[in-house]
Structures are given as C-alpha cells and as structure tokens.
N, C-alpha and C. Protein backbone atom coordinates (compact mmCIF):
# COMPACT_ATOMS: atom_id res chain seq x y z
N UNK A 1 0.85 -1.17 0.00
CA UNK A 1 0.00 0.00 0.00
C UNK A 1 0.89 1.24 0.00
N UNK A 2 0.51 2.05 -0.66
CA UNK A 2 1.18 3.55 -0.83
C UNK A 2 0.37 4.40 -0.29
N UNK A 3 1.15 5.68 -0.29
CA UNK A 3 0.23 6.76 0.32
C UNK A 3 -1.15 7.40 -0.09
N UNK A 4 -1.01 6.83 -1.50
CA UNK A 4 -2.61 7.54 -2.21
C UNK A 4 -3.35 6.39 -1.28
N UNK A 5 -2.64 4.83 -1.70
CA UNK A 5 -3.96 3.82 -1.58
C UNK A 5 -4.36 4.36 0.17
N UNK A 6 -3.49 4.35 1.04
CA UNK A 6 -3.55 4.87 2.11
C UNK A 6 -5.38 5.42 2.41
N UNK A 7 -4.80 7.10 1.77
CA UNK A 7 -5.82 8.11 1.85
C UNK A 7 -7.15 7.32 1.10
N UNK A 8 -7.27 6.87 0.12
CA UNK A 8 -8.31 6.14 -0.45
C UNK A 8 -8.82 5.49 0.58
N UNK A 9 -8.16 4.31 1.37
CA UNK A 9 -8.87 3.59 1.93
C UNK A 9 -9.70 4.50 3.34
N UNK A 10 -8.56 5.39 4.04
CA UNK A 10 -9.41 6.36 4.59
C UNK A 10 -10.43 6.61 4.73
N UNK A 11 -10.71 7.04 3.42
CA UNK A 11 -11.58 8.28 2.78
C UNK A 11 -12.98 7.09 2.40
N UNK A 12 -12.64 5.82 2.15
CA UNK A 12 -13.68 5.37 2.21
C UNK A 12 -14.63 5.27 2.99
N UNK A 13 -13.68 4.92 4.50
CA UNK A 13 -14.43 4.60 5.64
C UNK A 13 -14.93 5.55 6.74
N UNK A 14 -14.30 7.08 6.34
CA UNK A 14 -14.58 8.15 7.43
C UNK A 14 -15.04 9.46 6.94
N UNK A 15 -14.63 9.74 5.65
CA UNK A 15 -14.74 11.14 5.15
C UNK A 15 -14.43 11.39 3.76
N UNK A 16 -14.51 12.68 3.26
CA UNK A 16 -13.50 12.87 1.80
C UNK A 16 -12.41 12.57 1.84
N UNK A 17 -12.05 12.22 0.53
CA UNK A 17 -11.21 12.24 0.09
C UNK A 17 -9.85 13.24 0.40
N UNK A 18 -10.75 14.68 0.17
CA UNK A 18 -9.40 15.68 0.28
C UNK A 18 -9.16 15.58 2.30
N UNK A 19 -10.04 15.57 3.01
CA UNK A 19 -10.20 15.41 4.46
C UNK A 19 -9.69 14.12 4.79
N UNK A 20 -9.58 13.35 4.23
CA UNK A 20 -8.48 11.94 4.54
C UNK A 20 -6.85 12.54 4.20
N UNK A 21 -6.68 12.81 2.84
CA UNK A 21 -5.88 13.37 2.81
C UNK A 21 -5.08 14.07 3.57
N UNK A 22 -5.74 15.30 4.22
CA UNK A 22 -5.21 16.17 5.18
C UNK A 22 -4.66 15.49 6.63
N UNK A 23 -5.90 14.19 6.66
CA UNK A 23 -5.80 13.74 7.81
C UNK A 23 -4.28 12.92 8.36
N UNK A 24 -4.37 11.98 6.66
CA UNK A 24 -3.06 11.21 6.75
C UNK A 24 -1.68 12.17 6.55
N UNK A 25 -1.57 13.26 5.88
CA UNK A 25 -0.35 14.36 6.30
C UNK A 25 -0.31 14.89 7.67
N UNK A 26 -1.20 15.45 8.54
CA UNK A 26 -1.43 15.69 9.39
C UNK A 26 -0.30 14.93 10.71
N UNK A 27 -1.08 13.09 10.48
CA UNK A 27 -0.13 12.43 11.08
C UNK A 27 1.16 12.05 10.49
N UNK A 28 1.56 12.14 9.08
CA UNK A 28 2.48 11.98 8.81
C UNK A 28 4.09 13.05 9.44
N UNK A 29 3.62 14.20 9.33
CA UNK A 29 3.84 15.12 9.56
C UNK A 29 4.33 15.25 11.66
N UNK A 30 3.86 14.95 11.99
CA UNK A 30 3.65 14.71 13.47
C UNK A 30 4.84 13.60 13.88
N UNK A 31 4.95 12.78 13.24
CA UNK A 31 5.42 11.61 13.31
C UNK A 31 6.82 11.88 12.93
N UNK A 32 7.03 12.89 11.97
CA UNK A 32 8.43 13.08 11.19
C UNK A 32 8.53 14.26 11.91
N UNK A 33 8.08 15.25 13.18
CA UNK A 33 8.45 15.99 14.19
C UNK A 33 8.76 16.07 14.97
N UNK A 34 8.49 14.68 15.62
CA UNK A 34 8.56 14.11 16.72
C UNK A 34 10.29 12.87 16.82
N UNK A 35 10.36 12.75 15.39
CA UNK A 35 11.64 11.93 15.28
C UNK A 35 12.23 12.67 14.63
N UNK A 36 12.13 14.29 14.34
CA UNK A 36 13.43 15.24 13.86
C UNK A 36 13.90 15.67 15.45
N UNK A 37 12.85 15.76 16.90
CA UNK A 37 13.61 15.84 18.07
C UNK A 37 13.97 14.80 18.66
N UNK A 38 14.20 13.55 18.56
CA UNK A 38 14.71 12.31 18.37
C UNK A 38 13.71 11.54 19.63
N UNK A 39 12.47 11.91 19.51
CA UNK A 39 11.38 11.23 20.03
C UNK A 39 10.98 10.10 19.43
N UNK A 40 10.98 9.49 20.36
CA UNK A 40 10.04 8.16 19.88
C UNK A 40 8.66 8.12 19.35
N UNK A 41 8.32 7.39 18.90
CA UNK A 41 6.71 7.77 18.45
C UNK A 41 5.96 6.03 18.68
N UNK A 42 5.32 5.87 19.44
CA UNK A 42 4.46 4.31 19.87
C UNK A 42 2.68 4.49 19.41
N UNK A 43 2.70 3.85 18.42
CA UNK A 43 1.48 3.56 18.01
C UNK A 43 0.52 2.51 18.83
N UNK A 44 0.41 2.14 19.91
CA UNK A 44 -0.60 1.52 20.62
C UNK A 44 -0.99 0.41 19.46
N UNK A 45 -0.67 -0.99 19.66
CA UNK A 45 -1.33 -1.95 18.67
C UNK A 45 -0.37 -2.12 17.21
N UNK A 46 0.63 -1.18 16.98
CA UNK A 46 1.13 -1.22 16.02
C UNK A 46 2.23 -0.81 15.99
N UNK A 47 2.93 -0.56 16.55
CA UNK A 47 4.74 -0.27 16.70
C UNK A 47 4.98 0.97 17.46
N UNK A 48 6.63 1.18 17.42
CA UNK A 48 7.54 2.02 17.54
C UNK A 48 8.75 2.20 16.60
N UNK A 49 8.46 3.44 16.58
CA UNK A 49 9.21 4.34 15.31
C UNK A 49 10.36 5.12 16.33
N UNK A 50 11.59 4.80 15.99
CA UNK A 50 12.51 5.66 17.13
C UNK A 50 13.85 5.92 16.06
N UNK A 51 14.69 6.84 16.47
CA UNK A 51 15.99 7.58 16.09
C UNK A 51 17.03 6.31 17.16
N UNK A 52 18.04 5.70 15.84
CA UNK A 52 19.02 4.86 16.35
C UNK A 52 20.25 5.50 15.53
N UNK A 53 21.49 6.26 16.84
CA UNK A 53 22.24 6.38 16.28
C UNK A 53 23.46 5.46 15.77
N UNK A 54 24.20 5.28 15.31
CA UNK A 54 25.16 3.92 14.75
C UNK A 54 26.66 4.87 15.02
N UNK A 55 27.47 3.87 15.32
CA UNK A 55 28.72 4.20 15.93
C UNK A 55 29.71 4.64 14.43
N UNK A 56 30.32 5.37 14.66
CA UNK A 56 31.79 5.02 13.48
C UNK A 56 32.41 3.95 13.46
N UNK A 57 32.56 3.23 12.24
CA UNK A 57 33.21 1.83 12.51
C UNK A 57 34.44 1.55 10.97
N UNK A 58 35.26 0.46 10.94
CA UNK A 58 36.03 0.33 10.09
C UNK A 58 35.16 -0.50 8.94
N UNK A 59 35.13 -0.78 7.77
CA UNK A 59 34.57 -1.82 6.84
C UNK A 59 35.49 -1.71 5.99
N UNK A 60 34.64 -2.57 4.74
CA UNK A 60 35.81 -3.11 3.25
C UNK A 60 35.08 -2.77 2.07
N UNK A 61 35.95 -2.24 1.17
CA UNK A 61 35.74 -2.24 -0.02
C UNK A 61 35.18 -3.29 -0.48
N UNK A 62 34.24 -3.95 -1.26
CA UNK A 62 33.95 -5.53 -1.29
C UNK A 62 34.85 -5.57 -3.02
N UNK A 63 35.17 -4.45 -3.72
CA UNK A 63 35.83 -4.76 -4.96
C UNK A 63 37.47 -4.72 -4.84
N UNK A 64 38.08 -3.96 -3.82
CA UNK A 64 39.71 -3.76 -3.79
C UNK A 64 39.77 -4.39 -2.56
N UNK A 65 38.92 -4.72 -1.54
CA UNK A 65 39.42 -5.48 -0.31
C UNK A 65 40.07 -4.20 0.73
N UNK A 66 39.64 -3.27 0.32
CA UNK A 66 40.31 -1.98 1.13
C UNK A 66 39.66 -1.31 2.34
N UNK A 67 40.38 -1.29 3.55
CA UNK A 67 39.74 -1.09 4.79
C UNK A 67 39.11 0.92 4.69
N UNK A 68 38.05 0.56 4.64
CA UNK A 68 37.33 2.24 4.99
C UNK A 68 36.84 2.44 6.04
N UNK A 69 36.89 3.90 6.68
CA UNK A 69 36.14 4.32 7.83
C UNK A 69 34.39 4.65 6.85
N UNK A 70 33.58 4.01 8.19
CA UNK A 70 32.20 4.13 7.75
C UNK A 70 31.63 5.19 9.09
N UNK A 71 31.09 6.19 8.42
CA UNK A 71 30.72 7.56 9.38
C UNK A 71 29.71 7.05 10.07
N UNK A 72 29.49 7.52 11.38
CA UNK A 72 28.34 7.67 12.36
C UNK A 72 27.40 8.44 11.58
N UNK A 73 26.06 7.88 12.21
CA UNK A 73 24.87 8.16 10.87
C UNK A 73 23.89 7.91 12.05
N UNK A 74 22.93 8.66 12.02
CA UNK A 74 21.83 8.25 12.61
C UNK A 74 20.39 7.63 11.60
N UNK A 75 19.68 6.35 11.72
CA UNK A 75 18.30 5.83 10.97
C UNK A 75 17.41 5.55 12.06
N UNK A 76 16.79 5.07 10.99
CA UNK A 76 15.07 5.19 11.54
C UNK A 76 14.87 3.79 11.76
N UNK A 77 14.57 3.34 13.03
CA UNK A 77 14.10 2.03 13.39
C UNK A 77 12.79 1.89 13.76
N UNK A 78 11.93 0.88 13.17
CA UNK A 78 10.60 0.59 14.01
C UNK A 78 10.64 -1.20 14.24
N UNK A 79 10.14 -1.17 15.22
CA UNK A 79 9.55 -2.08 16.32
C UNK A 79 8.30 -2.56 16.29
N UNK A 80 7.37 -3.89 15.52
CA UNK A 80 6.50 -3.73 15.38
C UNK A 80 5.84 -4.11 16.62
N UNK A 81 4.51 -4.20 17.05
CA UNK A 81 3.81 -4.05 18.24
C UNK A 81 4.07 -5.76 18.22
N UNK A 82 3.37 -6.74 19.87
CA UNK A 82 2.97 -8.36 19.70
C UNK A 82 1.84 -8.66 18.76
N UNK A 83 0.83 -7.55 18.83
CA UNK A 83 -0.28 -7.05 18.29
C UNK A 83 0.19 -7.51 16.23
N UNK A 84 0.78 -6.49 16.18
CA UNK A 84 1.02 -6.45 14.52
C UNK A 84 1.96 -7.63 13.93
N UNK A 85 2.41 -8.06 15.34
CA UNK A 85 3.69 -9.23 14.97
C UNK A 85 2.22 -10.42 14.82
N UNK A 86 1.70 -10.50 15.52
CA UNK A 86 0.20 -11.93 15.67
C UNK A 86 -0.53 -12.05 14.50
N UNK A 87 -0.74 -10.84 13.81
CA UNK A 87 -1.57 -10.98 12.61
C UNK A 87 -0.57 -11.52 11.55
N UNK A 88 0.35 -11.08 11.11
CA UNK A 88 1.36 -11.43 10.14
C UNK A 88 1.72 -13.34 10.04
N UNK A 89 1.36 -13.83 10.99
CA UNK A 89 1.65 -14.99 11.43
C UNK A 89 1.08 -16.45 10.65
C-alpha cells in the first residue's frame, strides 16, 4: 500500500477524500516531528518508530578489499507491536 492507496482507503471509511488526505499528512507530519527531536513515536497496537544512532566503525571495499572508515549516521528504526507481529503470522 502507498500513500494515495492509504488516503483512499481512509476516505472510504470516514470522510472525503481531500479530508483523509489532510488527515493522513497531518499524522504523517507529526510523526516526522517528533523523530526530527529524536522522540520516539508508539502507536498503541502497532509499533515504535525511534531515532538509532550507529557508531563510526572500520569496513571493506567488497571490490579492492580496502579497509574504509564508515561515518556515524543516525536511521530510523521501528519495532513492530505483539499485536502487529500476531496478525502477520
């Protein structure tokens, strides 16, 4: 599912179209505010979305075999709920 099908399915079950829309930016938006201040974000029933920073470390070229420094980087980890892990099953 993508973000239109997203708002579509929305919009079927609660409102317009353009008012689903708004709705799903709304939280999108919230969600990507909350993990630009490196907040966690817990969806009740359906995960956690959190900021994992990663250390500086040595790796390899996989074509010359050549040792590189790999930079500290911070990504985006989620955690799915027992909830979302049970259905998948």
């Amino acid at each position: 599912m993508n973000k239109a099908q997203l708002i579509e399915a929305v919009a079927k079950t609660t409102c317009t179209k353009k008012e689903a829309q708004m709705a799903v930016e709304t939280v999108l938006e919230a969600i990507r505010n909350s993990l630009k201040k490196k907040d966690p974000v817990t969806i009740s029933g359906f995960g956690t979305f959190r900021v994992k920073e990663t250390k500086a470390r040595m790796g390899r070229n996989p074509k010359t075999g050549e040792a590189i420094q790999i930079p500290a980087k911070k990504k985006i980890v989620f955690r799915a709920s027992k909830e979302l892990k049970s259905i998948i099953k």
